[in-house]
Protein backbone atom coordinates (compact mmCIF):
# COMPACT_ATOMS: atom_id res chain seq x y z
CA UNK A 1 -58.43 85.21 15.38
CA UNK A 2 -58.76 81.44 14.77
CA UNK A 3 -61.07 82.07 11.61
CA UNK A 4 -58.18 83.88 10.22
CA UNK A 5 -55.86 81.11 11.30
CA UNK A 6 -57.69 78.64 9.39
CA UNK A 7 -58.02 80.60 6.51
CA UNK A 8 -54.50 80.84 6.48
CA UNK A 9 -54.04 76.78 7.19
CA UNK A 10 -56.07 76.57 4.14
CA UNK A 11 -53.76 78.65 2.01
CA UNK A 12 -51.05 76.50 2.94
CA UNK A 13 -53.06 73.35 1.92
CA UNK A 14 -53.56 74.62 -0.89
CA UNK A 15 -50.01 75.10 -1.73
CA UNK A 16 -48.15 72.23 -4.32
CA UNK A 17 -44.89 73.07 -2.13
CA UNK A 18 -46.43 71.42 0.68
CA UNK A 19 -46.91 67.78 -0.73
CA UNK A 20 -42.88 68.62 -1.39
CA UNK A 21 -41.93 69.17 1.96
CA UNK A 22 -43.31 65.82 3.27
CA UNK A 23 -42.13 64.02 0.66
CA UNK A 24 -38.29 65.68 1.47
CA UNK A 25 -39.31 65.12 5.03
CA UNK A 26 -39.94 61.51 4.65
CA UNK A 27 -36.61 60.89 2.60
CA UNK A 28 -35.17 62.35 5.50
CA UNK A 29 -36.83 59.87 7.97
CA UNK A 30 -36.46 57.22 5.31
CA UNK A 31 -32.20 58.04 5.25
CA UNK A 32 -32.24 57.88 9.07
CA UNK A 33 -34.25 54.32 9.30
CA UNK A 34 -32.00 52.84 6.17
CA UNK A 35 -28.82 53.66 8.53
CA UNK A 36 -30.80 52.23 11.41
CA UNK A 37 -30.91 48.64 8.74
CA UNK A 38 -27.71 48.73 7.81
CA UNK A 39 -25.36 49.80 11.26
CA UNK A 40 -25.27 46.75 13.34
CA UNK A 41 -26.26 47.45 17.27
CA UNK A 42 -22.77 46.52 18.05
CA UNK A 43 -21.72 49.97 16.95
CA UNK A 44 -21.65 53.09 19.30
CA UNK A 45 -23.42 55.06 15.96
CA UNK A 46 -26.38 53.18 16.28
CA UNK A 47 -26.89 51.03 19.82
CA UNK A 48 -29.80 52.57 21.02
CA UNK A 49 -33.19 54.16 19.95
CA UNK A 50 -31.25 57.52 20.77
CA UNK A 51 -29.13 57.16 18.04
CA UNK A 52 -32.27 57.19 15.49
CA UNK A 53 -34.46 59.71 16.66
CA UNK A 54 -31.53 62.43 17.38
CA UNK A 55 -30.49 61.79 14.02
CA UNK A 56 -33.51 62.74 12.25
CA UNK A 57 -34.11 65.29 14.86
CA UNK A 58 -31.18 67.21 14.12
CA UNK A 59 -31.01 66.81 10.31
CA UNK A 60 -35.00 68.14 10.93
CA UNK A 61 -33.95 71.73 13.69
CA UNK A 62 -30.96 72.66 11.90
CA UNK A 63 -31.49 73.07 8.55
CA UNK A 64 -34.43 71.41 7.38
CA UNK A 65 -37.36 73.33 9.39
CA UNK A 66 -35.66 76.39 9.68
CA UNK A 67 -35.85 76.84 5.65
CA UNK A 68 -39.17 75.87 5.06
CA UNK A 69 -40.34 77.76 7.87
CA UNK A 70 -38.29 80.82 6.75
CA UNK A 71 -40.18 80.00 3.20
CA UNK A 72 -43.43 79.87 4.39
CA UNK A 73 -43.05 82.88 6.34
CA UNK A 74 -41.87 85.30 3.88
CA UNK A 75 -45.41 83.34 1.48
CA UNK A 76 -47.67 83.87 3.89
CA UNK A 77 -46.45 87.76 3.97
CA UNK A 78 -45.47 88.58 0.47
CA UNK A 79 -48.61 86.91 -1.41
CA UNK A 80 -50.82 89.75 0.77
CA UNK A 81 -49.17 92.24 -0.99
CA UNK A 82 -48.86 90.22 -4.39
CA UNK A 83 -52.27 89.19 -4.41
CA UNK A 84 -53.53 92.78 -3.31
CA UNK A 85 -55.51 90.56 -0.84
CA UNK A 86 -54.03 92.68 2.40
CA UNK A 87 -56.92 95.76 1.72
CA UNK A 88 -59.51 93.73 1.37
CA UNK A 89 -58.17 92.53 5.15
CA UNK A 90 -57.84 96.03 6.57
CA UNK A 91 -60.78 96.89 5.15
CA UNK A 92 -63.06 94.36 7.15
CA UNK A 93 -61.16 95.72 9.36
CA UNK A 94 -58.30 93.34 10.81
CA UNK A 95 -55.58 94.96 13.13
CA UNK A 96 -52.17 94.37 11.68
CA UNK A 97 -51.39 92.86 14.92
CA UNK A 98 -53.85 90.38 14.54
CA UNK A 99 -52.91 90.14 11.16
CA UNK A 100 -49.52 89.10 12.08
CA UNK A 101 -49.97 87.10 14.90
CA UNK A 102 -52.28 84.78 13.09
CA UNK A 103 -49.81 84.02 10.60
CA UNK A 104 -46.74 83.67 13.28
CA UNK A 105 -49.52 81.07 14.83
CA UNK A 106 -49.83 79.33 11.48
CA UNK A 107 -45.86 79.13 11.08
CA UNK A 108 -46.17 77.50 14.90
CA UNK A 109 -49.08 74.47 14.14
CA UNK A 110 -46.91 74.06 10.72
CA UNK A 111 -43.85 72.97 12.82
CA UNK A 112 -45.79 70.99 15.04
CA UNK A 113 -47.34 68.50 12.22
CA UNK A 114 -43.51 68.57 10.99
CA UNK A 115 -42.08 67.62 13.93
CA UNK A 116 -45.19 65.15 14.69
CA UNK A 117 -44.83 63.59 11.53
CA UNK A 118 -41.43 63.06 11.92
CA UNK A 119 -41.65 61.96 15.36
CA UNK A 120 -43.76 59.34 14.59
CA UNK A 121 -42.35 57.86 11.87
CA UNK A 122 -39.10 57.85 13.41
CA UNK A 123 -40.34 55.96 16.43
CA UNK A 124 -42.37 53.42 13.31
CA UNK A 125 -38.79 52.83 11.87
CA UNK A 126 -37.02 52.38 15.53
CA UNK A 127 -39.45 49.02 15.79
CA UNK A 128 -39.23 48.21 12.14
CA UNK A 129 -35.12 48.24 12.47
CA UNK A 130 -34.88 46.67 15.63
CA UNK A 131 -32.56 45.71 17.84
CA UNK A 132 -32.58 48.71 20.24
CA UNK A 133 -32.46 47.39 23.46
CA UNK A 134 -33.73 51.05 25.14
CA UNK A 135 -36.81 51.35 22.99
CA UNK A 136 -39.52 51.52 25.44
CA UNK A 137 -41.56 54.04 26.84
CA UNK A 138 -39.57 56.01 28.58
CA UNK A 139 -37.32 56.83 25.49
CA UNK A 140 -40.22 57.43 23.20
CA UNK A 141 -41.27 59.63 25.94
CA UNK A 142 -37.58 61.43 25.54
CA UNK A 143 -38.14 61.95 21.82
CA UNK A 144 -41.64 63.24 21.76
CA UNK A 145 -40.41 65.52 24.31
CA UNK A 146 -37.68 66.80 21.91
CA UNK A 147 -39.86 66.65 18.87
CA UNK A 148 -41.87 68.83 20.83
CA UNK A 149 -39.41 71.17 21.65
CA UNK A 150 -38.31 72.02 18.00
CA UNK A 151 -41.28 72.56 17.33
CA UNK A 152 -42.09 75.73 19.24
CA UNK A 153 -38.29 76.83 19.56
CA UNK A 154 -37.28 76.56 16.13
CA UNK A 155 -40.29 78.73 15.05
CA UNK A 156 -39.57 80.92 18.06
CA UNK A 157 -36.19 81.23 16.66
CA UNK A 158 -37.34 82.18 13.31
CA UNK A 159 -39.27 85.20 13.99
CA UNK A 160 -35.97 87.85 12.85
CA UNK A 161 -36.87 86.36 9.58
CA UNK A 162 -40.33 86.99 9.90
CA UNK A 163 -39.75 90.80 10.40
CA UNK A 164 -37.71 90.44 7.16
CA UNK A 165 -40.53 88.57 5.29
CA UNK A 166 -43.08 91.78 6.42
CA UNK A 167 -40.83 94.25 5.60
CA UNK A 168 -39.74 92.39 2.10
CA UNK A 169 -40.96 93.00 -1.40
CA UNK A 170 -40.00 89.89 -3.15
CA UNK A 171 -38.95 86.69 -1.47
CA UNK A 172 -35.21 87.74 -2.13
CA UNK A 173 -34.01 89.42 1.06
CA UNK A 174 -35.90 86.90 3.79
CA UNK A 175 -35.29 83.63 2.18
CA UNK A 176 -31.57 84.81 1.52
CA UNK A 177 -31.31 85.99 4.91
CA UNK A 178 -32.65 82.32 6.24
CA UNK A 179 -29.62 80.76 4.71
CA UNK A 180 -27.24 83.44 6.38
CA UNK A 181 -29.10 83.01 9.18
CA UNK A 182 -28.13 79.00 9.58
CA UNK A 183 -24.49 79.11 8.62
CA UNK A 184 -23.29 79.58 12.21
CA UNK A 185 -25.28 77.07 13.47
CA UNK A 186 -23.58 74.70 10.92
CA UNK A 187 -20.46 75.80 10.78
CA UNK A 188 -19.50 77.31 14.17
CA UNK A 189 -22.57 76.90 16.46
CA UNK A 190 -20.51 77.54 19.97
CA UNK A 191 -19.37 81.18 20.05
CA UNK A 192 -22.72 81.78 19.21
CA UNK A 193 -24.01 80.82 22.56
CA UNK A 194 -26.45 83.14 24.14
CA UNK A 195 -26.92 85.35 21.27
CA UNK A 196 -28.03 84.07 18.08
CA UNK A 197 -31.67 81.99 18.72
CA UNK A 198 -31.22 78.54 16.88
CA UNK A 199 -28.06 77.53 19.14
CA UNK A 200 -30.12 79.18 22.24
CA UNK A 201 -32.54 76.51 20.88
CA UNK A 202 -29.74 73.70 20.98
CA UNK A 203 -28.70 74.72 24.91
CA UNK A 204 -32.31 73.94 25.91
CA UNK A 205 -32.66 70.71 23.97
CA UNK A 206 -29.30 69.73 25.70
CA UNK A 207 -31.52 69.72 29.16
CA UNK A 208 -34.11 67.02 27.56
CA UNK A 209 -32.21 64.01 28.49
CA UNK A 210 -29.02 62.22 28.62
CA UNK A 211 -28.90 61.63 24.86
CA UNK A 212 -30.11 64.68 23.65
CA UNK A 213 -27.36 66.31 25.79
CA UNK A 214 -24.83 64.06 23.63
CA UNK A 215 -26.08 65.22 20.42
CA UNK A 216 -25.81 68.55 21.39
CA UNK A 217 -22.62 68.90 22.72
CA UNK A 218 -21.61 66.69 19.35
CA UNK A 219 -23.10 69.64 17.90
CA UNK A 220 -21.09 72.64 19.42
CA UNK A 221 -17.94 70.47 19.24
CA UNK A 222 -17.25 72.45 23.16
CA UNK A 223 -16.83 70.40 26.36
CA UNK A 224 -17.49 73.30 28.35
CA UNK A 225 -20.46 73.50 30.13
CA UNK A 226 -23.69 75.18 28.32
CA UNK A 227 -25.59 77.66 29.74
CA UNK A 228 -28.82 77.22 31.75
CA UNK A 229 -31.82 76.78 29.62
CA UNK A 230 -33.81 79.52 31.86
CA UNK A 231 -30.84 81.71 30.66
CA UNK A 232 -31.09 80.63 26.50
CA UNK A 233 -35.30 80.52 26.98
CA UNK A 234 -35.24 84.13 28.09
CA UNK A 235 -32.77 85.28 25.51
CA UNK A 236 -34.88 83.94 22.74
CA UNK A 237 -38.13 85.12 24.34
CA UNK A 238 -36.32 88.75 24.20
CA UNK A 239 -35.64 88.52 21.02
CA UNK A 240 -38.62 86.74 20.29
CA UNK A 241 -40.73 89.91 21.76
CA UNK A 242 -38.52 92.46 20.02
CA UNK A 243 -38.65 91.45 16.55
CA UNK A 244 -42.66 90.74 16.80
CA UNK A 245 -42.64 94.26 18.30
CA UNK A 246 -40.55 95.59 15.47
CA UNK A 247 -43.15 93.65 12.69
CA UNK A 248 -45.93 94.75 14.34
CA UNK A 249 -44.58 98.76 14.10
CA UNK A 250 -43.53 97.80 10.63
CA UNK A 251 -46.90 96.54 9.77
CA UNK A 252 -48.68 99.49 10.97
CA UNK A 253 -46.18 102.08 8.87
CA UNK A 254 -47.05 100.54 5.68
CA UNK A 255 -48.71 102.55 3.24
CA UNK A 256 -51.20 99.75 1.80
């Protein structure tokens, strides 16, 4: 298994899109710090090291990740078929549940260094800005924990799209599904509560601390309370088990 995970790191090192997405994901950083500069401390938009890393945190989870990972899924599944590389697999012989775990694995260590990059070059730009009187350990401790989060939630959240990417023949129907996929996180993220995984996601990011609770309720626009996270963790992890089921199956019914 992990000597098919790194061949599959590899293909993604290989890929010219990937120098893209850090240089997107540093702009993104980049935006966050320049607001950090320019928004004195006397202003409740940007008073505390909270303010930062949520920023870039969000802007990262909501849209950002999710489409590159949705990308990168429906790659890593479509070039076996474009490439005609997927016999030469089966032939060895790999199980297509290996197969497909390996590259739901990849999609998983690709959001970590994502989400660790951005991490800690948000936490670089909190002490380059200055000024934030709650920068210490304890809040870097706060965003790392959130940072890690995303990382294995929003892939978590992602794998519906992955069944699309193994049952696609062209990167049409998954990567146009990913951007269906986010509009009601970004346009009406609350009635979606409990059922669709990216604002299950949100609920359990709202139990990280104090200011991660702020951005999220800022985020659903409710003052309700949200739901328990062990109640939005095991809703994802059903759907999270169904849909790998349902690739797996999927997998193992194609005529290669």
């Amino acid at each position: 298994m992990w000597t098919m995970i790194q061949t599959e790191l590899l293909k993604l090192k290989r890929k010219k899109m990937m120098t893209g997405i850090f240089i997107l994901i540093t702009l993104l950083v980049v935006f966050a710090i320049e607001r950090a500069f320019s928004i004195s401390r006397s202003s409740r938009y940007m008073d505390s090291f909270g303010d930062l890393y949520t920023m870039t945190f969000k802007n990262l989870v909501t849209v950002f990740l999710p489409i590159v990972l949705g990308m990168f899924a429906t790659s890593l599944f479509f070039d076996e078929h474009k490439n005609d590389t997927i016999k030469e697999l089966l032939i060895i012989p790999i199980s297509r549940s290996r197969l497909y775990f390996s590259k739901v694995i990849t999609l998983f260590l690709l959001s970590l260094v994502l989400c660790l990059y951005t991490f800690l070059f948000t936490v670089a730009g909190g002490f380059l800005a200055g000024g934030f009187p709650d920068l210490n350990k304890q809040t870097i401790l706060q965003a790392f924990t959130l940072f890690a989060e995303g990382s294995a939630l929003v892939p978590l959240s992602m794998l519906p799209i992955v069944f699309l990417a193994v049952l696609g023949k062209s990167y049409l129907l998954p990567i146009g599904a990913t951007l269906l996929y986010l509009l009601p996180v970004i346009l009406l993220p609350a009635p979606f509560m409990g059922i669709h995984p990216l604002v299950n996601a949100l609920c359990i990011y709202s139990f990280s601390s104090p200011t991660a609770a702020d951005m999220v309720y800022g985020l659903l626009r409710v003052a309700e309370a949200i739901p328990n996270y062990k109640v939005c963790l095991l809703n994802m992890g059903i759907v999270g088990v169904i849909f790998s089921t349902a690739s797996i199956i999927a997998l193992k019914k194609q005529d290669i």
